[in-house]
N, C-alpha and C. Protein backbone atom coordinates (compact mmCIF):
# COMPACT_ATOMS: atom_id res chain seq x y z
N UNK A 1 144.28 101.15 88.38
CA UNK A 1 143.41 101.16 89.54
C UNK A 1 143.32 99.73 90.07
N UNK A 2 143.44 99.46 91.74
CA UNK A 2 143.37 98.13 92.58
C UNK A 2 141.65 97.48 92.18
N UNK A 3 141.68 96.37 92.32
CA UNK A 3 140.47 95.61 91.99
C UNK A 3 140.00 96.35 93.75
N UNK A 4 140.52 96.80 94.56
CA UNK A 4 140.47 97.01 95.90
C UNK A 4 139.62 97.99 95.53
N UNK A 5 140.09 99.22 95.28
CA UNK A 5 139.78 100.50 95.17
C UNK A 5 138.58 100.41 94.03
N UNK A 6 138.34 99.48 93.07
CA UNK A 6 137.53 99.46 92.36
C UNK A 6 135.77 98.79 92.94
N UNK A 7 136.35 98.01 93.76
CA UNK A 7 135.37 97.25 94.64
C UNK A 7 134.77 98.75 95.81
N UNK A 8 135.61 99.32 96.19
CA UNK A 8 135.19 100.55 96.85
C UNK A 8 134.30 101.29 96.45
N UNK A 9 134.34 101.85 95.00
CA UNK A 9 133.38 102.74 94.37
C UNK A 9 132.40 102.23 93.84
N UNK A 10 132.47 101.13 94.00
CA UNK A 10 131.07 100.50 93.36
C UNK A 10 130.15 100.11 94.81
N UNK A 11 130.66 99.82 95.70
CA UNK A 11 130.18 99.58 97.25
C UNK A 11 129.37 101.35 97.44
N UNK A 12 130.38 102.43 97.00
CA UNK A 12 129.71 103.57 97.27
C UNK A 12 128.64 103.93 96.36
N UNK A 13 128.67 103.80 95.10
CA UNK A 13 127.52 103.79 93.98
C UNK A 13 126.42 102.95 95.06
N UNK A 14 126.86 101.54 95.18
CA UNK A 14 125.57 101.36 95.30
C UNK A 14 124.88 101.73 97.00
N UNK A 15 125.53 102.14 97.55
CA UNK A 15 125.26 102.53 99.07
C UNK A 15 124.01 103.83 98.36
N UNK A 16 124.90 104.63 97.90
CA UNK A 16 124.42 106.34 97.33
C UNK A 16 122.98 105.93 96.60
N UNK A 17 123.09 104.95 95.53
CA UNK A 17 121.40 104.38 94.67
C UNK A 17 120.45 104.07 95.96
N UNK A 18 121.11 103.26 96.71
CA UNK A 18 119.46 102.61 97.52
C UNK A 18 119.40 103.81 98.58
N UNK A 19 120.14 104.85 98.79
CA UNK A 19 119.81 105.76 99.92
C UNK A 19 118.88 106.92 98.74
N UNK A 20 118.80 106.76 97.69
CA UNK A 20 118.20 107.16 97.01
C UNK A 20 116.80 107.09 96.80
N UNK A 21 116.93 105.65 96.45
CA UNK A 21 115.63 105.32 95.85
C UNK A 21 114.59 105.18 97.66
N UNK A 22 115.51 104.92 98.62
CA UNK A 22 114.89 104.99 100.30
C UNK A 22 114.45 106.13 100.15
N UNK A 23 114.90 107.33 99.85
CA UNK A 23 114.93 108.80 100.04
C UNK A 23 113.05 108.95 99.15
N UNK A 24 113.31 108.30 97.96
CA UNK A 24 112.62 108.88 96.66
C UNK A 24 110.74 108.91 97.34
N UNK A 25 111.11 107.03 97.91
CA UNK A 25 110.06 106.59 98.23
C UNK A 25 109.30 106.75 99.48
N UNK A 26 110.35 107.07 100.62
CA UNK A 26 109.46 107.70 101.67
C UNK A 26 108.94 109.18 101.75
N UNK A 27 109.30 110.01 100.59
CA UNK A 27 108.67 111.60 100.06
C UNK A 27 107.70 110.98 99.65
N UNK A 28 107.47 109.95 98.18
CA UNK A 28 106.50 109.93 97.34
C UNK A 28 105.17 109.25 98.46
N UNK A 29 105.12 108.38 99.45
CA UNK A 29 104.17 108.07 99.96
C UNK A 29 103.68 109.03 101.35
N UNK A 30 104.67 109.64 101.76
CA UNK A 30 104.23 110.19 103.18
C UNK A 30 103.29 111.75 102.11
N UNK A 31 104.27 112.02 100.88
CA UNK A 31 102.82 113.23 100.02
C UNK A 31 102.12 112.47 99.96
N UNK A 32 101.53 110.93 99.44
CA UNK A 32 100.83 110.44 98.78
C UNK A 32 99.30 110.58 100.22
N UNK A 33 100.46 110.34 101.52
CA UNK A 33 99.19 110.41 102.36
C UNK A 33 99.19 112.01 103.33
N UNK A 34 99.54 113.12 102.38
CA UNK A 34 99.14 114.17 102.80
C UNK A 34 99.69 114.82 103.94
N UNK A 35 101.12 113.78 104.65
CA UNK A 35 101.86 114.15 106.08
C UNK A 35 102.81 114.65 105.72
N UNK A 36 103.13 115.58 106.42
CA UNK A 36 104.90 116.67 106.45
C UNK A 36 105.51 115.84 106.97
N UNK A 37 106.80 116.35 107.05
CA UNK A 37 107.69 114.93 107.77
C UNK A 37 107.63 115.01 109.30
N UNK A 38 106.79 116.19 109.81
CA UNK A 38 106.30 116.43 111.08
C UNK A 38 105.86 115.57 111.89
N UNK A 39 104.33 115.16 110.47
CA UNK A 39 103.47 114.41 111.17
C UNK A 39 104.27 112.63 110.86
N UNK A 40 104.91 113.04 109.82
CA UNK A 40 105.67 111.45 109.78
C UNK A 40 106.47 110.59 110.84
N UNK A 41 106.95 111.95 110.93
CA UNK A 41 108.18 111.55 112.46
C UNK A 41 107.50 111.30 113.46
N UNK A 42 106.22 111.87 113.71
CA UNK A 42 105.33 111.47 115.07
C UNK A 42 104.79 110.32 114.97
N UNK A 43 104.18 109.80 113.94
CA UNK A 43 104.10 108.48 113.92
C UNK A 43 104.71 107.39 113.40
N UNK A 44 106.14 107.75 113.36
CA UNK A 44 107.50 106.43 113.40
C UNK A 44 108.11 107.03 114.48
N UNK A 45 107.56 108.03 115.25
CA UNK A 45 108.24 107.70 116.60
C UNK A 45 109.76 108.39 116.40
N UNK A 46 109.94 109.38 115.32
CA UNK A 46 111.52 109.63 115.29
C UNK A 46 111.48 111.55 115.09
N UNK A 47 112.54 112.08 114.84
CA UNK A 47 112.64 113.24 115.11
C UNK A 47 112.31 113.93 113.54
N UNK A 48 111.39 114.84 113.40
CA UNK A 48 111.17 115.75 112.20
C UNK A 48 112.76 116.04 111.55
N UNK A 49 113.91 116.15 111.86
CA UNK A 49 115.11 116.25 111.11
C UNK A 49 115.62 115.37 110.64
N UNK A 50 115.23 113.99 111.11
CA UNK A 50 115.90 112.57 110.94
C UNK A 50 115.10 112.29 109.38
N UNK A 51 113.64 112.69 109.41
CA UNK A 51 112.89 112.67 108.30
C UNK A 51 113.43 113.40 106.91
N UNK A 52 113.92 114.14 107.17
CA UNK A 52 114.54 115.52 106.65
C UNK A 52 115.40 114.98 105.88
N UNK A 53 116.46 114.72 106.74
CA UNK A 53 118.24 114.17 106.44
C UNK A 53 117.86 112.34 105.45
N UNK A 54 116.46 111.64 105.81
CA UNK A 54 116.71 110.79 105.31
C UNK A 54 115.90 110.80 103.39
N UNK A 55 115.03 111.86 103.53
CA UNK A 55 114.64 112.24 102.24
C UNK A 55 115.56 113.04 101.48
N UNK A 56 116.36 113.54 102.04
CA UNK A 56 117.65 114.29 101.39
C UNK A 56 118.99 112.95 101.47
N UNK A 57 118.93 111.92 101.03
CA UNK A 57 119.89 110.92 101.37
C UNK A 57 121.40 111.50 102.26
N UNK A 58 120.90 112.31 103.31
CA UNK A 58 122.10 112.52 104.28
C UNK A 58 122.04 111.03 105.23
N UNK A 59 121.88 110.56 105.71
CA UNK A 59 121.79 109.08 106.47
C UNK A 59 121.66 107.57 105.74
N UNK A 60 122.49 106.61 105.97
CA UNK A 60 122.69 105.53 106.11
C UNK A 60 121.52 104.77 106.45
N UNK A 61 119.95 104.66 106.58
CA UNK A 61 119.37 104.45 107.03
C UNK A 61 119.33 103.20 107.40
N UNK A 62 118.85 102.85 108.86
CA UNK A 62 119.33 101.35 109.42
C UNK A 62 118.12 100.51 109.03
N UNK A 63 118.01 99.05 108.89
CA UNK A 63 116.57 98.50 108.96
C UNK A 63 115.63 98.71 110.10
N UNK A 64 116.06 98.88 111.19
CA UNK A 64 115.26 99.40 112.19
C UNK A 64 114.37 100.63 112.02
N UNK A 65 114.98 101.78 111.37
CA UNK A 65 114.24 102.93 110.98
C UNK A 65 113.52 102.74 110.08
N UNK A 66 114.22 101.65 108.46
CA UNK A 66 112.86 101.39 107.64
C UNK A 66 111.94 101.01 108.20
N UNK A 67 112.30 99.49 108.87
CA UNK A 67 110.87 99.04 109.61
C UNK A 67 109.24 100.34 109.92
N UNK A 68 110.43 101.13 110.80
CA UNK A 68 109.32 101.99 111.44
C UNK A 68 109.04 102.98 110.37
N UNK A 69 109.64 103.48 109.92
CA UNK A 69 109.01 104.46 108.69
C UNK A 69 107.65 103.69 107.08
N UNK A 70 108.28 102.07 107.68
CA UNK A 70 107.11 101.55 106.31
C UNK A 70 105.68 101.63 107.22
N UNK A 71 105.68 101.22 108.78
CA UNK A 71 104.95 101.08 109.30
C UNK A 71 103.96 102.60 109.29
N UNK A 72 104.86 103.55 109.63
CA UNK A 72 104.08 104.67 109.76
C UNK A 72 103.20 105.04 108.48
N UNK A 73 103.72 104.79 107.63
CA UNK A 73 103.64 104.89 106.48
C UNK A 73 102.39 103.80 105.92
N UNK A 74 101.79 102.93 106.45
CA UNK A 74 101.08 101.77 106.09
C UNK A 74 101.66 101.11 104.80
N UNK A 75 102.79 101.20 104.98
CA UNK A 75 103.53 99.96 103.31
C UNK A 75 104.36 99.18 104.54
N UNK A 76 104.85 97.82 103.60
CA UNK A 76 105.89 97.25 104.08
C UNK A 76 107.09 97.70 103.57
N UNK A 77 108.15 97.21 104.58
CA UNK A 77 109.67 97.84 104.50
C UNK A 77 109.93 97.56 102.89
N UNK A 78 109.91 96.14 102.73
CA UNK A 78 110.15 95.89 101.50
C UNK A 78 109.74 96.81 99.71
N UNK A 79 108.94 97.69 100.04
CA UNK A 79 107.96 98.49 99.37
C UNK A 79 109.20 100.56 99.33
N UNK A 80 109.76 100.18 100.35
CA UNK A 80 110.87 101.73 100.56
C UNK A 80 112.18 101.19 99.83
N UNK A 81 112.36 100.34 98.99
CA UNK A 81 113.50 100.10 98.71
C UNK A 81 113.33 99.43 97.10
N UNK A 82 112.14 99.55 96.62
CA UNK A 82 111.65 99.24 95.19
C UNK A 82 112.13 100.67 94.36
């Protein structure tokens, strides 16, 4: 196996962990404050499926969307990625 191809799967491991632990932590606080991803999406301003796809690690999530999802959320960004 290429140090190439080896550098690849570890780029994807760790892409797949932090869309994870993004995923883990914006479920555990938006239950913590009692909102569906309904009411989540209405106040980050984004679409109830985007909420969906990003608690199910289907999306890449950009810092722009953390931003707004820690905000909605009353945590800082830094706090969705612990």
């Amino acid at each position: 196996m290429s140090v190439k191809t080896i550098f690849r799967q570890i780029l994807c491991w760790m892409d797949g962990t932090y869309r994870k632990i993004v995923a883990k932590n914006v479920r555990r606080f938006r239950q913590k404050l009692g909102l569906t991803q309904e009411g989540l999406a209405e106040k980050a301003d984004m679409h109830w499926t985007y909420i969906s796809g990003v608690e199910r690690c289907k999306y890449n999530i950009s810092l722009e969307s953390i931003v707004r999802l820690a905000k909605a959320l009353g945590r800082l960004p830094h706090e969705l990625l612990k």
